[in-house]
PDB file of N, CA and C in Angstrom:
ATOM      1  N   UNK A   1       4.695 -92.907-104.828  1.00  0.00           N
ATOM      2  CA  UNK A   1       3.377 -92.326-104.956  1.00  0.00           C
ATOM      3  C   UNK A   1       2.354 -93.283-104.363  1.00  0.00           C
ATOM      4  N   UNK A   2       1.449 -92.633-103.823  1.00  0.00           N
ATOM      5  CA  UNK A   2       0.454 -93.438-103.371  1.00  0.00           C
ATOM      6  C   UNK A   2      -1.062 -92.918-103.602  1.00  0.00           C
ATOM      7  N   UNK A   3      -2.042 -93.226-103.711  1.00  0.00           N
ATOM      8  CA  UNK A   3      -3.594 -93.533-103.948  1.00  0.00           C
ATOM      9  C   UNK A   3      -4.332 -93.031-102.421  1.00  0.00           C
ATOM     10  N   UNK A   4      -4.507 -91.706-102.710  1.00  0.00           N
ATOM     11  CA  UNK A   4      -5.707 -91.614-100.788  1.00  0.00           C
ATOM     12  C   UNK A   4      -7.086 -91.248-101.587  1.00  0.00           C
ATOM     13  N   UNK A   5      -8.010 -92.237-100.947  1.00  0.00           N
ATOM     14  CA  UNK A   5     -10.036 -92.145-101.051  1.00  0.00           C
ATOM     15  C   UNK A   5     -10.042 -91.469 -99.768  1.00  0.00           C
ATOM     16  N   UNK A   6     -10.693 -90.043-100.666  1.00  0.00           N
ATOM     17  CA  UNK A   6     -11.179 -89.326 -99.508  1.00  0.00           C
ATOM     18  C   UNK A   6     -12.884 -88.706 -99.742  1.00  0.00           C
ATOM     19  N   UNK A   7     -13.252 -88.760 -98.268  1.00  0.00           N
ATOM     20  CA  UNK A   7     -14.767 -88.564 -98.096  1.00  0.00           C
ATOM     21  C   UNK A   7     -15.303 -86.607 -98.368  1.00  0.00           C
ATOM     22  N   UNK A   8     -16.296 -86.605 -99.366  1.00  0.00           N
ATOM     23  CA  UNK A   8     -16.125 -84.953 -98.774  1.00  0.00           C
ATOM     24  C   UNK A   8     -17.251 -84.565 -97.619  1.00  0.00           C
ATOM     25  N   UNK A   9     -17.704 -83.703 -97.541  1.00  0.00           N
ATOM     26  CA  UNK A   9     -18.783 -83.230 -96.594  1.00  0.00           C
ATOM     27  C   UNK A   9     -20.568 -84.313 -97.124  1.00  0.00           C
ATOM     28  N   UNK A  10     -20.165 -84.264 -98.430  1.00  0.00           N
ATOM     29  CA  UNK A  10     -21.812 -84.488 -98.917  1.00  0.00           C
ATOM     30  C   UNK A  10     -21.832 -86.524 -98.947  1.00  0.00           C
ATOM     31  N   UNK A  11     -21.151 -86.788 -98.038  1.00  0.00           N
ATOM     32  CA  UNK A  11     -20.750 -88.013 -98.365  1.00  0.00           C
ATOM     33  C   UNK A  11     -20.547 -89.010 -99.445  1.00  0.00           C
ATOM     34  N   UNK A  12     -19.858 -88.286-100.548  1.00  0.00           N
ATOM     35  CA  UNK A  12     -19.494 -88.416-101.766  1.00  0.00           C
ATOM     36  C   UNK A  12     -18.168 -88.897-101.689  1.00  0.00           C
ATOM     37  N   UNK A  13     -17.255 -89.830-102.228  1.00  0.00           N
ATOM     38  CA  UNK A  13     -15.789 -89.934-102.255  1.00  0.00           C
ATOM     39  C   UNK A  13     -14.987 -89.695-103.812  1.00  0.00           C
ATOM     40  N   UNK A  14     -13.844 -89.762-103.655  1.00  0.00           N
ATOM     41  CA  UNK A  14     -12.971 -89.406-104.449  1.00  0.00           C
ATOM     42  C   UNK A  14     -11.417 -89.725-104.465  1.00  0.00           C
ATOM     43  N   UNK A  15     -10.897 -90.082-105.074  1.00  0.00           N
ATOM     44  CA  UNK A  15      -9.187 -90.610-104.906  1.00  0.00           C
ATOM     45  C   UNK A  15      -8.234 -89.091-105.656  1.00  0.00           C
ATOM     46  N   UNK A  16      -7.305 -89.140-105.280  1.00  0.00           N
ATOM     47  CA  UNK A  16      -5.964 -88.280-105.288  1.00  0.00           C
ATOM     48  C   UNK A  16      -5.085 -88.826-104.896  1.00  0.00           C
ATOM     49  N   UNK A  17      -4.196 -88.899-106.160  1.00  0.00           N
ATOM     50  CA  UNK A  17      -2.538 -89.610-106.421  1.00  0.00           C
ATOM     51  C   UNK A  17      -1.854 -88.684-105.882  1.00  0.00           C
ATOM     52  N   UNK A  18      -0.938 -89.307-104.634  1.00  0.00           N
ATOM     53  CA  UNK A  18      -0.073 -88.298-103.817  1.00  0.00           C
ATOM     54  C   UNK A  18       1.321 -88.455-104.387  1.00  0.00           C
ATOM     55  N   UNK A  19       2.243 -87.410-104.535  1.00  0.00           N
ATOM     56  CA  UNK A  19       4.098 -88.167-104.349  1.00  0.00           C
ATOM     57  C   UNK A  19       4.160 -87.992-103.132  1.00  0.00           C
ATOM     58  N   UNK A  20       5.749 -88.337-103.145  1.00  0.00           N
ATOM     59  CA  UNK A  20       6.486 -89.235-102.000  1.00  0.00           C
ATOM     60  C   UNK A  20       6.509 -87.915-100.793  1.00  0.00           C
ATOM     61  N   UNK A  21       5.748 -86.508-101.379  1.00  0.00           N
ATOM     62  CA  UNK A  21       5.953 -85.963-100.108  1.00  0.00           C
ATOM     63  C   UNK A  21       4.388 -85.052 -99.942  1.00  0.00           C
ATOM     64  N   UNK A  22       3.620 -86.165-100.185  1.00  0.00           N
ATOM     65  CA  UNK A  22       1.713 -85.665 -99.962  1.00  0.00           C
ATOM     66  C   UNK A  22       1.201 -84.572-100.547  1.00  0.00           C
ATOM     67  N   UNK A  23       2.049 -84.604-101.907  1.00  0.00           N
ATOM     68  CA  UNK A  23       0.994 -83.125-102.164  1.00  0.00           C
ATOM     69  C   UNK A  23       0.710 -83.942-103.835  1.00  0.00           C
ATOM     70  N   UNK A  24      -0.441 -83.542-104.059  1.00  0.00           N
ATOM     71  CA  UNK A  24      -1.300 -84.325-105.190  1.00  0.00           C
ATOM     72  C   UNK A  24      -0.849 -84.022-106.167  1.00  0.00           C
ATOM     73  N   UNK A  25      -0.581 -84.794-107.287  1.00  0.00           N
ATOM     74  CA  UNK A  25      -0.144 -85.119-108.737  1.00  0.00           C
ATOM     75  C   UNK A  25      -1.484 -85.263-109.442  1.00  0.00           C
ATOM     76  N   UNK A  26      -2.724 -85.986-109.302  1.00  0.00           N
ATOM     77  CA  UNK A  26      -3.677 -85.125-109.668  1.00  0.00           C
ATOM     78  C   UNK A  26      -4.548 -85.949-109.101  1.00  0.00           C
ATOM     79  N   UNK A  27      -5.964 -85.361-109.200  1.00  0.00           N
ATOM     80  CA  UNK A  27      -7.273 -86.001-108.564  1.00  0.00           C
ATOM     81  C   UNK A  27      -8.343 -86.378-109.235  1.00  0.00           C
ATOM     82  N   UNK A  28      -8.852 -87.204-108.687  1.00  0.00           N
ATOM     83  CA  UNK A  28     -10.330 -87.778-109.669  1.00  0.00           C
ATOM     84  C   UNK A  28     -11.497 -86.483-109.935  1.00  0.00           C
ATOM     85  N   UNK A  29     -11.348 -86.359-111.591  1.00  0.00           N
ATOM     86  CA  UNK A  29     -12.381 -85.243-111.911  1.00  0.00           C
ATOM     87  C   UNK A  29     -14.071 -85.589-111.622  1.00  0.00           C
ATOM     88  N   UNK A  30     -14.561 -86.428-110.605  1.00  0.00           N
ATOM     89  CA  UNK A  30     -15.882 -86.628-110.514  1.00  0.00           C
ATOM     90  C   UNK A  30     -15.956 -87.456-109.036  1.00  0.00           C
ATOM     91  N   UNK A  31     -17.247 -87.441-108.547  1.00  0.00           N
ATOM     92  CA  UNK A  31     -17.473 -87.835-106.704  1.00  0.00           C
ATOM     93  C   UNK A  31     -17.819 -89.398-107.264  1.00  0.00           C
ATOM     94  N   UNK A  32     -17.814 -90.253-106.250  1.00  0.00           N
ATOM     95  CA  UNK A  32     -18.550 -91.594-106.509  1.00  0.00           C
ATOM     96  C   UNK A  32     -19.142 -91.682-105.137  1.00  0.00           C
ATOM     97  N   UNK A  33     -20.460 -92.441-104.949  1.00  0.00           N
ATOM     98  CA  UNK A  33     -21.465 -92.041-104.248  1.00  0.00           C
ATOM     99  C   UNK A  33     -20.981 -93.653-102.951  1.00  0.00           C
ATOM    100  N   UNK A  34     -19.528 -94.284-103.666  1.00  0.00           N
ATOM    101  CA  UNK A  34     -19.182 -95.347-102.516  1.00  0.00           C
ATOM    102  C   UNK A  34     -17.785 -95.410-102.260  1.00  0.00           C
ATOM    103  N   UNK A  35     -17.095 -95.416-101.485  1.00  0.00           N
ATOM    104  CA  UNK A  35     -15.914 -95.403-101.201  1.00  0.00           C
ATOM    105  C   UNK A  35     -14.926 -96.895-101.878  1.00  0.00           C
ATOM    106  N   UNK A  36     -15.546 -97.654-102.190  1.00  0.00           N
ATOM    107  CA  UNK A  36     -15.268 -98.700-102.976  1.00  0.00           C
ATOM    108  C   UNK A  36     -15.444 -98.736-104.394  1.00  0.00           C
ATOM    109  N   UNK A  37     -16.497 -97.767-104.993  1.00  0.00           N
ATOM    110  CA  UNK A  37     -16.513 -97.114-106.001  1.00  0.00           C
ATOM    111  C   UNK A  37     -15.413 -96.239-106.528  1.00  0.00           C
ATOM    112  N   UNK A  38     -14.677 -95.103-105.764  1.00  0.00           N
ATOM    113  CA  UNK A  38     -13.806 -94.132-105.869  1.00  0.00           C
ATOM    114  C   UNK A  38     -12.422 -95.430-106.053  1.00  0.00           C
ATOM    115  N   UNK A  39     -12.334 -96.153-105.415  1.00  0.00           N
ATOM    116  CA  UNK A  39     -11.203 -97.224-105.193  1.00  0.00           C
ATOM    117  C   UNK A  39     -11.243 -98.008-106.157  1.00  0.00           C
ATOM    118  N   UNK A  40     -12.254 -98.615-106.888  1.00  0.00           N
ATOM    119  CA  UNK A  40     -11.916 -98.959-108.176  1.00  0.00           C
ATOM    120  C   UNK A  40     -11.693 -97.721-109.111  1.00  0.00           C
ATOM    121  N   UNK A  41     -12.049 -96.981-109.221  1.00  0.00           N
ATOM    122  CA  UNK A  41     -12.057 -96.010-110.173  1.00  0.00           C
ATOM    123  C   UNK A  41     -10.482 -95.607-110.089  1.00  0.00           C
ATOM    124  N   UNK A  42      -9.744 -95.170-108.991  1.00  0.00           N
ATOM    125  CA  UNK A  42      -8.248 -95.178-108.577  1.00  0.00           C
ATOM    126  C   UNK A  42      -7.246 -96.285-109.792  1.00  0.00           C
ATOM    127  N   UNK A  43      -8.039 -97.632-109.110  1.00  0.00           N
ATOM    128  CA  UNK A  43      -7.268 -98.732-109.699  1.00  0.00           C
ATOM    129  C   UNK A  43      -7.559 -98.703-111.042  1.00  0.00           C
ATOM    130  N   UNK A  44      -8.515 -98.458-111.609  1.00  0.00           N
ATOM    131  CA  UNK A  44      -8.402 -98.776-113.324  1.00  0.00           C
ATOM    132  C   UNK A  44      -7.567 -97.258-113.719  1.00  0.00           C
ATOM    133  N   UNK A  45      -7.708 -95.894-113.270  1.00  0.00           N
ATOM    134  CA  UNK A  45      -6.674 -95.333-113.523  1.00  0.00           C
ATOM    135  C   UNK A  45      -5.331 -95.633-113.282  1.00  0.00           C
ATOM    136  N   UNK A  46      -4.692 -96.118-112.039  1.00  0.00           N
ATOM    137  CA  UNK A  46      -3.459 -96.433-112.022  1.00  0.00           C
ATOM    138  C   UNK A  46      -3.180 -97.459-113.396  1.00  0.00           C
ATOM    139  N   UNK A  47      -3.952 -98.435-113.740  1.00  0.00           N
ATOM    140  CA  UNK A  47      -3.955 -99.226-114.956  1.00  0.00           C
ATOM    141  C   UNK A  47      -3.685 -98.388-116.353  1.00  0.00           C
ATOM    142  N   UNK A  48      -4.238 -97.791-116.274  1.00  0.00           N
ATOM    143  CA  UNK A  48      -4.378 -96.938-117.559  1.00  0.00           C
ATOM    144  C   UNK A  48      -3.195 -96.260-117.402  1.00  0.00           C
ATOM    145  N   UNK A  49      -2.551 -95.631-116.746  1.00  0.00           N
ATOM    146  CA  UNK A  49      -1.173 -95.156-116.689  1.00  0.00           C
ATOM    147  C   UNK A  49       0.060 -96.133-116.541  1.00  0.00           C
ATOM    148  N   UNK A  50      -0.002 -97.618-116.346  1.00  0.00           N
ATOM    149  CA  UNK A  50       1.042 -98.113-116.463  1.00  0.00           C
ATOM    150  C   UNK A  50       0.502 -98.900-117.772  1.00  0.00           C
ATOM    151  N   UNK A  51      -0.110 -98.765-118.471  1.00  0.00           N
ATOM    152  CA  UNK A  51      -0.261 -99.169-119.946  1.00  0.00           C
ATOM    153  C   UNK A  51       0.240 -98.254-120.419  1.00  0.00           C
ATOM    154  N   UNK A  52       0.283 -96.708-120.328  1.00  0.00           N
ATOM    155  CA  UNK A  52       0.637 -95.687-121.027  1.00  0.00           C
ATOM    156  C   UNK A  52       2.092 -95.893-120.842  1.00  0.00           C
ATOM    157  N   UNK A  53       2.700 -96.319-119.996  1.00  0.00           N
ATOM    158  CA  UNK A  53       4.310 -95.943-119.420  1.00  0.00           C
ATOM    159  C   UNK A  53       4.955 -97.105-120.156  1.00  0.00           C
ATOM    160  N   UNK A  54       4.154 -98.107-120.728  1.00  0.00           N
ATOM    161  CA  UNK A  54       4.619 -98.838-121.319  1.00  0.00           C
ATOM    162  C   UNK A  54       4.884 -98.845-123.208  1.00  0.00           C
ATOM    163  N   UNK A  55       3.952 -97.659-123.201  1.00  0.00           N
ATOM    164  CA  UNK A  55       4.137 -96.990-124.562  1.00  0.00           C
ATOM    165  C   UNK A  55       5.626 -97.027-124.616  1.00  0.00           C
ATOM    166  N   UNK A  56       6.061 -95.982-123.969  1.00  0.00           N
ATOM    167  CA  UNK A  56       7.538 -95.055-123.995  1.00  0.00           C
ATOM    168  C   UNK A  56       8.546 -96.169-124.533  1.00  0.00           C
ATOM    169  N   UNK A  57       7.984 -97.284-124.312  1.00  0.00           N
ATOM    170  CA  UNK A  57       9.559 -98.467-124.952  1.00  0.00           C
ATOM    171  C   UNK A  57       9.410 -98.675-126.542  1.00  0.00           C
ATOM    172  N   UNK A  58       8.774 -97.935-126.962  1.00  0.00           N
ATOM    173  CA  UNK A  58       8.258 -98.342-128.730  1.00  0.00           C
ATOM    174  C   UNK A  58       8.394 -99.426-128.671  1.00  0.00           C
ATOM    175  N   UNK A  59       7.795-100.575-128.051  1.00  0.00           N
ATOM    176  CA  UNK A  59       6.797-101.484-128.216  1.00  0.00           C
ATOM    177  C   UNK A  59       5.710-101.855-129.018  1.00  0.00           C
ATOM    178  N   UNK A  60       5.293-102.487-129.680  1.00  0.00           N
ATOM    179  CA  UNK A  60       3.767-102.778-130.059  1.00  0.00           C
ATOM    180  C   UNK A  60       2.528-101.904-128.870  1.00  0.00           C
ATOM    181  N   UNK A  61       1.707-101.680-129.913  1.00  0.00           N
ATOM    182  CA  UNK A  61       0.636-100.996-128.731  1.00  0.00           C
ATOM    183  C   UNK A  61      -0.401-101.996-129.072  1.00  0.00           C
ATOM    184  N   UNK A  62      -0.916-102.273-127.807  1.00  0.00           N
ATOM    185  CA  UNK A  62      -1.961-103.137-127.438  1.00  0.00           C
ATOM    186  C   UNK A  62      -3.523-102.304-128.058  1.00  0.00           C
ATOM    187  N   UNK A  63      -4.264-103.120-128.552  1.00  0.00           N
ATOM    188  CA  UNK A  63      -6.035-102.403-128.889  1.00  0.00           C
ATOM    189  C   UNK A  63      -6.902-103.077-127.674  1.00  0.00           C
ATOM    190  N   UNK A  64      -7.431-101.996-127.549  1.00  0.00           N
ATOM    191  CA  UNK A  64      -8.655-102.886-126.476  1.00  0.00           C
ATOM    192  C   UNK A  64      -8.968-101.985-125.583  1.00  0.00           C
ATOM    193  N   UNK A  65     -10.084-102.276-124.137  1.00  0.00           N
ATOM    194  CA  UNK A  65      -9.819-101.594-123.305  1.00  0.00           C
ATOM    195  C   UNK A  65      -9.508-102.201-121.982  1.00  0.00           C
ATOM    196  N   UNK A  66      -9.121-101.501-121.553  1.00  0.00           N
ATOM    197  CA  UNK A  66      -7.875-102.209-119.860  1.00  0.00           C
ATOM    198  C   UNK A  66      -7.368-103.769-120.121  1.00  0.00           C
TER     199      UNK A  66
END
């Protein structure tokens, strides 16, 4: 899977998590007004989902945020 920042018409950006054969697993529910904006926003989600994936080992769960 991979992470594409894409521009729309209103020069607004946005990220969408692709699989291994480009069709989206899901997309950022809101525009960010910088393309470096949308790209962090990507990365603290990808974060937030490999904290979640780390649930699944009944592990201790961590408090906090990111």
């Amino acid at each position: 899977m991979q992470f594409e920042i894409r521009e729309n018409s209103r020069s607004l950006w946005s990220w969408v998590l692709l699989n291994d054969t480009a069709e989206p697993v899901v997309e950022s529910r809101r525009n960010f007004p910088s393309r470096a904006q949308a790209a962090a926003a990507a990365l603290a989600f990808s974060q937030l989902v490999a904290r979640a994936g780390r649930t699944l080992s009944g592990g201790p769960r961590q408090v906090g945020f990111l």
